[in-house]
C-alpha atoms as a PDB file:
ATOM      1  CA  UNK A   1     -30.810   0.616   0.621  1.00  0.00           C
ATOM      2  CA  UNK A   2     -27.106   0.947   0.551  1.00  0.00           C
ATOM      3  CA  UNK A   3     -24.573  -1.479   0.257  1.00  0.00           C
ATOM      4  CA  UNK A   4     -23.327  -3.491   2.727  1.00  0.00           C
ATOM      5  CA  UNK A   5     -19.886  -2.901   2.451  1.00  0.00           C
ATOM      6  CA  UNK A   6     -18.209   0.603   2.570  1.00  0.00           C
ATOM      7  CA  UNK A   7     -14.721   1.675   2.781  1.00  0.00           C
ATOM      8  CA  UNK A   8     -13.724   5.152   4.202  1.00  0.00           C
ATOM      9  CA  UNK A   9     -10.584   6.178   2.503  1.00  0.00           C
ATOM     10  CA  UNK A  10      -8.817   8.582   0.190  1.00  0.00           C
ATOM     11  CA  UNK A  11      -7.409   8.677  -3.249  1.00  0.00           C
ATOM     12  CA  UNK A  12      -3.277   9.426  -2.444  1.00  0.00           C
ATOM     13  CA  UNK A  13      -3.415   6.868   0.575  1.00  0.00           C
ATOM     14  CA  UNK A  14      -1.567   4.150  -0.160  1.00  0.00           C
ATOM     15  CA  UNK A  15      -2.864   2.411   2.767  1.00  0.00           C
ATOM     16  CA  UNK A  16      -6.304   2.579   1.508  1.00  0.00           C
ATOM     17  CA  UNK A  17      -5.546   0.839  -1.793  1.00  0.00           C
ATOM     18  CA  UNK A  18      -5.036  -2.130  -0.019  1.00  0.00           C
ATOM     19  CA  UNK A  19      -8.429  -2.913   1.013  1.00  0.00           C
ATOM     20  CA  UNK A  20      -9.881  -1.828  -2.422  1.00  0.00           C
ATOM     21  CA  UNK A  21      -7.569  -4.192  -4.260  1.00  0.00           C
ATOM     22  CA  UNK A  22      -8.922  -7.095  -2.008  1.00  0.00           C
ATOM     23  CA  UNK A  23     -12.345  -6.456  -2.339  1.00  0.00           C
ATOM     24  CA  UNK A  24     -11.613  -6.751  -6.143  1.00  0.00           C
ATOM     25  CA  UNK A  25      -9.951  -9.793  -5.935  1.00  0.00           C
ATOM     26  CA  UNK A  26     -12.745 -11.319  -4.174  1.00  0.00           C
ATOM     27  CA  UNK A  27     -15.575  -9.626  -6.107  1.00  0.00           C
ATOM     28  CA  UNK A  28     -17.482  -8.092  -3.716  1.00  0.00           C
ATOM     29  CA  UNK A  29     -19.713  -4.637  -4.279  1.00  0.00           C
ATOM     30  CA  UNK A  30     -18.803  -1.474  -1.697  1.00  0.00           C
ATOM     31  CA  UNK A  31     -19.380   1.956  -1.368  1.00  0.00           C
ATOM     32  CA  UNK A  32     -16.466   4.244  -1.591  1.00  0.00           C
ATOM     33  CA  UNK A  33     -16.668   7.133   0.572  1.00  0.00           C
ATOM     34  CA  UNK A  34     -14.012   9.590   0.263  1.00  0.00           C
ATOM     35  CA  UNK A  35     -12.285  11.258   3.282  1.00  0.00           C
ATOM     36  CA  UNK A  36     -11.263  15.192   3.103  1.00  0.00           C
ATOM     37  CA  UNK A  37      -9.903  14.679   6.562  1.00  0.00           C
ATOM     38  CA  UNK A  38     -10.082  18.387   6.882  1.00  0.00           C
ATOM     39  CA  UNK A  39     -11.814  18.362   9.422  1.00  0.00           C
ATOM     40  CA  UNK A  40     -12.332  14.483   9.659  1.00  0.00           C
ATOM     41  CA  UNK A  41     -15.616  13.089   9.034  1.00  0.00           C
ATOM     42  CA  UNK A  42     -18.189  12.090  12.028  1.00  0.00           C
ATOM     43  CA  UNK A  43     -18.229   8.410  10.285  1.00  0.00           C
ATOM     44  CA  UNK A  44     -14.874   8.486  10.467  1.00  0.00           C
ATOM     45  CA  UNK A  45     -14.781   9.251  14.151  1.00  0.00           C
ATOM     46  CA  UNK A  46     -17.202   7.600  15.183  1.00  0.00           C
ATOM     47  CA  UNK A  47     -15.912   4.077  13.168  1.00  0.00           C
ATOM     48  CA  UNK A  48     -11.718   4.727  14.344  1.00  0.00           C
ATOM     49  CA  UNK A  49     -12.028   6.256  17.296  1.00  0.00           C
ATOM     50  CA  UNK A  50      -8.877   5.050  18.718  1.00  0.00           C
ATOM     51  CA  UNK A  51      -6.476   6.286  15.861  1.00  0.00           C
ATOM     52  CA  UNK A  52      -8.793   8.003  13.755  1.00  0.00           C
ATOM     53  CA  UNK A  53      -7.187   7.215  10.649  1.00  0.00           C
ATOM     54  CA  UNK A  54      -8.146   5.992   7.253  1.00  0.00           C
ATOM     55  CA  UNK A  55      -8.751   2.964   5.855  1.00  0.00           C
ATOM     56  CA  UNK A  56     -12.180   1.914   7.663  1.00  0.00           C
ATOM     57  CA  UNK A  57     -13.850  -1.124   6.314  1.00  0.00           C
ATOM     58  CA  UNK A  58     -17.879  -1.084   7.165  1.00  0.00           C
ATOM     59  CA  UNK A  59     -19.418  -4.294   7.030  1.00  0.00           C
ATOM     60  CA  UNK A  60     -23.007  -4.430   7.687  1.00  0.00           C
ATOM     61  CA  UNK A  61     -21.907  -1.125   9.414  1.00  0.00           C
ATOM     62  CA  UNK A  62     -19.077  -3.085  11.557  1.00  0.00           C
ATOM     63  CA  UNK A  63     -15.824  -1.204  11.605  1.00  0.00           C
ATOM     64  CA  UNK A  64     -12.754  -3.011  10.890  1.00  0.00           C
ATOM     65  CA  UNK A  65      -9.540  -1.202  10.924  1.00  0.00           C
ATOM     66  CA  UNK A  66      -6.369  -0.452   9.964  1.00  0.00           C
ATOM     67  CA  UNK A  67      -5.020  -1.925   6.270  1.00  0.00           C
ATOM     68  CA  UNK A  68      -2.837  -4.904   6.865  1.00  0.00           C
ATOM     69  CA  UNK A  69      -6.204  -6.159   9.714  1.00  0.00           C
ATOM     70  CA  UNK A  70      -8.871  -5.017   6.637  1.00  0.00           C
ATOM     71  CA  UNK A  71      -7.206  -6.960   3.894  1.00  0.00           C
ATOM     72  CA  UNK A  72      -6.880 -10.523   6.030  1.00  0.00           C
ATOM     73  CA  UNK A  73     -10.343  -9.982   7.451  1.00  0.00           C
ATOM     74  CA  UNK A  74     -11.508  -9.801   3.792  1.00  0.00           C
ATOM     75  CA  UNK A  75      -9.693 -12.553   3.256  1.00  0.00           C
ATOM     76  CA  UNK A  76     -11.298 -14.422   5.364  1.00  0.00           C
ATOM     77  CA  UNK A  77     -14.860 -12.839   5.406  1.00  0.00           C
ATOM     78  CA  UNK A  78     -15.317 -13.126   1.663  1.00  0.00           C
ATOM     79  CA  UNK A  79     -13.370 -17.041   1.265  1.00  0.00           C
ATOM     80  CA  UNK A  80     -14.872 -18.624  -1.158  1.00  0.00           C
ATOM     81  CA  UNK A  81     -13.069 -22.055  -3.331  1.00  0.00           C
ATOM     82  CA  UNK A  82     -14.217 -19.978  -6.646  1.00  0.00           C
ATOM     83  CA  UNK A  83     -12.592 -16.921  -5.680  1.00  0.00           C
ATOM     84  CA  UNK A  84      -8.388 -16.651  -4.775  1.00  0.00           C
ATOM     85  CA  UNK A  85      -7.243 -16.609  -1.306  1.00  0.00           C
ATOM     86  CA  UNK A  86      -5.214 -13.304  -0.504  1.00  0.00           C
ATOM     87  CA  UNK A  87      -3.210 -15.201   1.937  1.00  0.00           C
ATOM     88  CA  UNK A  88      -1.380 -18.677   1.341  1.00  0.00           C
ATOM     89  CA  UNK A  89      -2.287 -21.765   2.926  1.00  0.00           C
ATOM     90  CA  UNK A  90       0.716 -23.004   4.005  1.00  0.00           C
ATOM     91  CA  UNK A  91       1.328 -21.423   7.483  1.00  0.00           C
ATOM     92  CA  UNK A  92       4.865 -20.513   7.203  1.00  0.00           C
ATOM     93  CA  UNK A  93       4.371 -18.526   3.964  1.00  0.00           C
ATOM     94  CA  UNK A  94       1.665 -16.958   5.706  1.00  0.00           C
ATOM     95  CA  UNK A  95       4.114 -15.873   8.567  1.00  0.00           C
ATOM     96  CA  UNK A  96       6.717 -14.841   6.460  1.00  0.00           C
ATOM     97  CA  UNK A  97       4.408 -12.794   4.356  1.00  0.00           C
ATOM     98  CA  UNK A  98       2.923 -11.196   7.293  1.00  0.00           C
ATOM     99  CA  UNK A  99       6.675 -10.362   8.292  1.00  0.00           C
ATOM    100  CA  UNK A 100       7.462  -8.587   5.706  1.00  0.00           C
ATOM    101  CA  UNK A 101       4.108  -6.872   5.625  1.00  0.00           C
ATOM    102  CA  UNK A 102       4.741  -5.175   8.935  1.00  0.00           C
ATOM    103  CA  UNK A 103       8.046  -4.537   8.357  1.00  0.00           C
ATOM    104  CA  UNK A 104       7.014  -2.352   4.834  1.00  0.00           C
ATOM    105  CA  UNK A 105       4.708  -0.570   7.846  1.00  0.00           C
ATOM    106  CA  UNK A 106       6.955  -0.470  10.676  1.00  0.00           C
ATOM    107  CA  UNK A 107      10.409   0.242   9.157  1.00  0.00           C
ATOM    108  CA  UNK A 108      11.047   0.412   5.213  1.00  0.00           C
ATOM    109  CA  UNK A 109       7.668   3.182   4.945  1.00  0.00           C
ATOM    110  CA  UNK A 110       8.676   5.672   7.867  1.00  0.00           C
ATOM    111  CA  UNK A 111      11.882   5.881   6.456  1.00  0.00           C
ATOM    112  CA  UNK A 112      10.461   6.242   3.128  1.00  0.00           C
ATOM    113  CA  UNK A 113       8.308   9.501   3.997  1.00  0.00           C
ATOM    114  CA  UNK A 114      11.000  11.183   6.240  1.00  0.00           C
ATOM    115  CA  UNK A 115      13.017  11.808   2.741  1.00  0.00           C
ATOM    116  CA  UNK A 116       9.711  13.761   2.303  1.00  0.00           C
ATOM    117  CA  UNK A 117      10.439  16.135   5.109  1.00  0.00           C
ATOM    118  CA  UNK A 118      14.431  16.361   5.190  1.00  0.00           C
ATOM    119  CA  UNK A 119      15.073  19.657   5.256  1.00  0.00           C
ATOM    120  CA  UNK A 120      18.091  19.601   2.854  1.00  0.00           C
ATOM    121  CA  UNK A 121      18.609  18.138  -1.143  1.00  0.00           C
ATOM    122  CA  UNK A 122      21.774  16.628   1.002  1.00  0.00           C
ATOM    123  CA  UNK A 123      19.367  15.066   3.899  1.00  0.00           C
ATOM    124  CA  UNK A 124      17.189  13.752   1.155  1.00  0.00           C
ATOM    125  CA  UNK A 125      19.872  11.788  -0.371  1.00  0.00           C
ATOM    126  CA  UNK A 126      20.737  10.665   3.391  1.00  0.00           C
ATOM    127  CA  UNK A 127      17.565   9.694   4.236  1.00  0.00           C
ATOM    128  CA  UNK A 128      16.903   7.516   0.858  1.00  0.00           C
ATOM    129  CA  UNK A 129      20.321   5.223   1.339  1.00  0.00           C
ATOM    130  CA  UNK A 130      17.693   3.090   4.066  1.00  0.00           C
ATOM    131  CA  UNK A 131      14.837   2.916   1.473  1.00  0.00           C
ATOM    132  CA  UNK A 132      17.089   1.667  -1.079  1.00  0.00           C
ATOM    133  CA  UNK A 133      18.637  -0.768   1.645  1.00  0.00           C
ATOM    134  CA  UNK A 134      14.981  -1.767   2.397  1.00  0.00           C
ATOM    135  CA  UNK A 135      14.226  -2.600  -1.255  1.00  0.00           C
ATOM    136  CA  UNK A 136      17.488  -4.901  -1.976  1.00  0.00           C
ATOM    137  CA  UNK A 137      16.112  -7.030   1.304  1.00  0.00           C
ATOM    138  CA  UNK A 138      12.603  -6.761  -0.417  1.00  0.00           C
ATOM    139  CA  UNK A 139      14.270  -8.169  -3.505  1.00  0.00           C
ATOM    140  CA  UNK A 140      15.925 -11.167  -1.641  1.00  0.00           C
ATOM    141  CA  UNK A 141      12.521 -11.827  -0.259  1.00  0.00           C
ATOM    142  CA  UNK A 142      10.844 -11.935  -3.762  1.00  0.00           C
ATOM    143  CA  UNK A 143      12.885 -14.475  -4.988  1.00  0.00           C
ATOM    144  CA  UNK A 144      12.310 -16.964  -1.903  1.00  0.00           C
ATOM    145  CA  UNK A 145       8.585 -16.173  -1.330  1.00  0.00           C
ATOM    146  CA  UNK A 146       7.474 -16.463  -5.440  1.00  0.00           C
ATOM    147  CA  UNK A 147       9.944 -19.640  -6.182  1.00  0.00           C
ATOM    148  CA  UNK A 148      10.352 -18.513  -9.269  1.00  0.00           C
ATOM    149  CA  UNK A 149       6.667 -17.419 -10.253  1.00  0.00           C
ATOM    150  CA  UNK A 150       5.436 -13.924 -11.001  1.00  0.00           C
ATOM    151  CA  UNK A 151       3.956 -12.396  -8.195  1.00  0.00           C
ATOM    152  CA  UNK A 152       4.925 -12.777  -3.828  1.00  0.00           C
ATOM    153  CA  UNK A 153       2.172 -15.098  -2.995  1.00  0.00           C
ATOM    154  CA  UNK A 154       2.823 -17.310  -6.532  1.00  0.00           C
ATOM    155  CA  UNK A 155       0.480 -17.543  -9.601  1.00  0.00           C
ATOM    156  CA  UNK A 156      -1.380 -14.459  -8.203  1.00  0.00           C
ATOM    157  CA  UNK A 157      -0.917 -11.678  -6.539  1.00  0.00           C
ATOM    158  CA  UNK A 158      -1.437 -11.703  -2.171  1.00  0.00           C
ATOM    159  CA  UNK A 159      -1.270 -10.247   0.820  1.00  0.00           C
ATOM    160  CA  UNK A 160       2.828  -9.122   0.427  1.00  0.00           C
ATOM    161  CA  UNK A 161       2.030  -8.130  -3.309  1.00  0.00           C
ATOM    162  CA  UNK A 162      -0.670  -5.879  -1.888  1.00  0.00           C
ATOM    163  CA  UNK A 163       1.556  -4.338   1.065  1.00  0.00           C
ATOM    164  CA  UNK A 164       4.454  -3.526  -0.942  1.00  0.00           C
ATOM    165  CA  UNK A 165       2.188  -2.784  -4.325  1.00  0.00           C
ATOM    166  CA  UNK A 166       0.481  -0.402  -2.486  1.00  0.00           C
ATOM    167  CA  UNK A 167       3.084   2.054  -2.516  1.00  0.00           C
ATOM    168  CA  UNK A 168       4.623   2.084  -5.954  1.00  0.00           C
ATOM    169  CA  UNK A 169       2.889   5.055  -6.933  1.00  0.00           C
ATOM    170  CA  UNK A 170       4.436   7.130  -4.175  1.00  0.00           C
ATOM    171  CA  UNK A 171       7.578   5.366  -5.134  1.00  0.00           C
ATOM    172  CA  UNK A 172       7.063   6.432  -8.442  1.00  0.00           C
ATOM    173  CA  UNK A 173       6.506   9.956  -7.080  1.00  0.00           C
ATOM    174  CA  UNK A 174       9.803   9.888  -5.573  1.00  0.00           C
ATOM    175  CA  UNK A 175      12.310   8.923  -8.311  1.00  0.00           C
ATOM    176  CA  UNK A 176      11.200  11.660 -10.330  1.00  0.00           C
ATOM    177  CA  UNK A 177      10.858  14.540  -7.862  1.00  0.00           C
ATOM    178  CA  UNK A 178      14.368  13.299  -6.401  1.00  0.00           C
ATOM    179  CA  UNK A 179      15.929  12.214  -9.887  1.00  0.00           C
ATOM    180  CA  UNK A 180      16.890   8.564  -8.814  1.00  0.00           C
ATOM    181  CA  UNK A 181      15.746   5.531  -9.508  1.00  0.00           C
ATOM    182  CA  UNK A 182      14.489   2.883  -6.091  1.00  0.00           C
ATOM    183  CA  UNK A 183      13.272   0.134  -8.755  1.00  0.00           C
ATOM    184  CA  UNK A 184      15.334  -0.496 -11.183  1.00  0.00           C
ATOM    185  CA  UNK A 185      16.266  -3.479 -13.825  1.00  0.00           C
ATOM    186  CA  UNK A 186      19.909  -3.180 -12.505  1.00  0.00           C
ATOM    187  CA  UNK A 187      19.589  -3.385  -8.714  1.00  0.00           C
ATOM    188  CA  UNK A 188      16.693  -4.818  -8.406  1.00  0.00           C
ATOM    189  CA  UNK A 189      15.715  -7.120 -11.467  1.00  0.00           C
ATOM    190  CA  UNK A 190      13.222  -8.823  -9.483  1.00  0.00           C
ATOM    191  CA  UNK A 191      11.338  -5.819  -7.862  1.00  0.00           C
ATOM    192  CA  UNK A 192      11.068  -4.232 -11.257  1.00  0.00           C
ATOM    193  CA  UNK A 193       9.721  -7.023 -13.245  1.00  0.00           C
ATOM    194  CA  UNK A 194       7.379  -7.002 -10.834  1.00  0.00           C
ATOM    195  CA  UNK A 195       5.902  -3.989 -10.307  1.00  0.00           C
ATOM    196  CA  UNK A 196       5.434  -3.714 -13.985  1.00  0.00           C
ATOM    197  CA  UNK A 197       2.879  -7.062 -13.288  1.00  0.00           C
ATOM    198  CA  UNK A 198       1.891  -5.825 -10.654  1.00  0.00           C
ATOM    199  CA  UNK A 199       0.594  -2.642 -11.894  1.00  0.00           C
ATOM    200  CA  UNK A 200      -0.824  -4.438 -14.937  1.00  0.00           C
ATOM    201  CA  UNK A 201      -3.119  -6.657 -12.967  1.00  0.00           C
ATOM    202  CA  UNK A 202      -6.721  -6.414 -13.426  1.00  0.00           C
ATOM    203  CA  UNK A 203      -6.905  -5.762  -9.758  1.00  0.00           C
ATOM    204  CA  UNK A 204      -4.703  -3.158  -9.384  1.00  0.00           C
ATOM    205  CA  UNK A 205      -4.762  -0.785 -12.358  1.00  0.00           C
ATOM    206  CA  UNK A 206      -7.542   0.895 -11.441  1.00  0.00           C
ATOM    207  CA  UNK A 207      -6.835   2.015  -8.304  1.00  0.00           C
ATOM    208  CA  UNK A 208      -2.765   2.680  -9.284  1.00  0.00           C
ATOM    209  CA  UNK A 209      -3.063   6.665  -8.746  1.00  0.00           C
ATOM    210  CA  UNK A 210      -2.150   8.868 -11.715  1.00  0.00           C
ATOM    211  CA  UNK A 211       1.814   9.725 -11.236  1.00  0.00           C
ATOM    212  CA  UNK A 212       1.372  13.467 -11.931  1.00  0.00           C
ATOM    213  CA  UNK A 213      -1.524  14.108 -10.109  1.00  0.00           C
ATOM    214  CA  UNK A 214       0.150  12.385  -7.189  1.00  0.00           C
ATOM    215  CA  UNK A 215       3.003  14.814  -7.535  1.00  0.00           C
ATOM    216  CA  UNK A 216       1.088  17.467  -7.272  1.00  0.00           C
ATOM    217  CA  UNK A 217      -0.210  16.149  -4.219  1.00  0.00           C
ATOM    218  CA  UNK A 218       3.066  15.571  -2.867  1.00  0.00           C
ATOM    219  CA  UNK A 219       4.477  19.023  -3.512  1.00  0.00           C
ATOM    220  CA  UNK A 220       1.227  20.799  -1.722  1.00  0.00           C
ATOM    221  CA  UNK A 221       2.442  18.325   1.202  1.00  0.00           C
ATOM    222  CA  UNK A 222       5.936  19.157   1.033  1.00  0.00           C
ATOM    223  CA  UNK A 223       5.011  22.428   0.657  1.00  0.00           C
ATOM    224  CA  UNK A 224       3.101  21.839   4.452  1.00  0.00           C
ATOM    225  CA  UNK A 225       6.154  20.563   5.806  1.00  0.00           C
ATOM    226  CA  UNK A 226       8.954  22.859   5.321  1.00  0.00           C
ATOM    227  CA  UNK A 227       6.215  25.807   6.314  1.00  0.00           C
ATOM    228  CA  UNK A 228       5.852  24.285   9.232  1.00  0.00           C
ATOM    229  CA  UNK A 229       9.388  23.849  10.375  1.00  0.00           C
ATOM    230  CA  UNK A 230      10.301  27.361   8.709  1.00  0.00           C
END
């Protein structure tokens, strides 16, 4: 019999972290089926048939989609007062956390991968002034959402730790294969100290994807890019 819960997803996807590191938090047993998306799977298909994309969350075959929706529907799905809530309980951090959740989705991430396809070593410089611009507001943010703790959401890490966690490997990626640092203990203090905790967490480390073999994931898409505008 298999399990109840299943997540469709892939290793580089940042986006499918998120899920995983919930289902962690909150102790719960899945299946991990990895995506080749070339060609997409039928599961897949048939489970996200409006955007097709990865992360899918099956429970008790149910789809639930999309990362930010999976995460808060674990949340809620697997509550429990033994186990830590992903989101807080006051309802204004819980707005402003969602906030800047969708804005890591909507503005600061787009921005991010378009240094990715910039034609130019001059475009890519461009094109990372926003993503730094988006990380000094994401360091402001830290230091009124934690008042003064380690992590976004407090004590332990939450839904905004998982957003913005979720892509430190790529950010990782990034500073070396551009030579600049985003994070740093100069600029942003805050953000840095951080990620280091962040990483570190029992919930995270093991799905933090190896830096190298993430580069050499990112060059093979790079490599898709500027072939295809060529």
């Amino acid at each position: 019999m298999g399990k109840e819960v299943k997540v469709l997803g892939a290793w580089p996807s940042p986006f499918v972290m998120r899920p995983r590191i919930a289902l962690h938090m909150k102790s719960v047993d899945y299946e991990f089926i990895e995506e080749t998306m070339q060609p997409k799977s039928e599961l897949l298909l048939k489970s996200n048939p409006v955007h097709k994309k990865i992360p899918v969350l099956l429970h008790n075959d149910k789809p639930v989609c999309e990362s930010l929706i999976i995460v808060q529907y674990i949340d809620e799905a697997f509550s429990s007062s033994e186990l830590p809530s992903i989101l807080p309980s006051d309802p204004y951090d819980r707005a402003i956390q969602r906030f800047w959740a969708a804005y890591l989705d909507d503005k600061w991430f787009p921005a991010f991968q378009a240094v990715a396809r910039a034609p130019t070593e001059e475009a890519r410089a461009a094109g990372l002034e926003p993503v730094k611009e988006g990380l000094l507001l994401l360091e402001d943010a830290f230091d009124k959402c934690s008042k003064g703790k380690p992590f976004f959401n407090g004590d332990k890490i939450g839904f905004l730790d998982i957003a913005l966690g979720s892509f430190l490997g790529w950010v990782r990626v990034s500073e070396k294969m551009n030579n600049v640092e985003l994070i740093s203990e100069g600029k942003t203090p805050n953000l840095h100290a951080w990620s280091q905790r962040f990483c570190a967490d029992d919930a995270v480390k093991d799905y933090m994807p190896d830096t190298e073999k993430l580069m050499g994931f990112a060059k093979m898409l790079m490599a898709k890019y500027q072939a295809a505008a060529s």
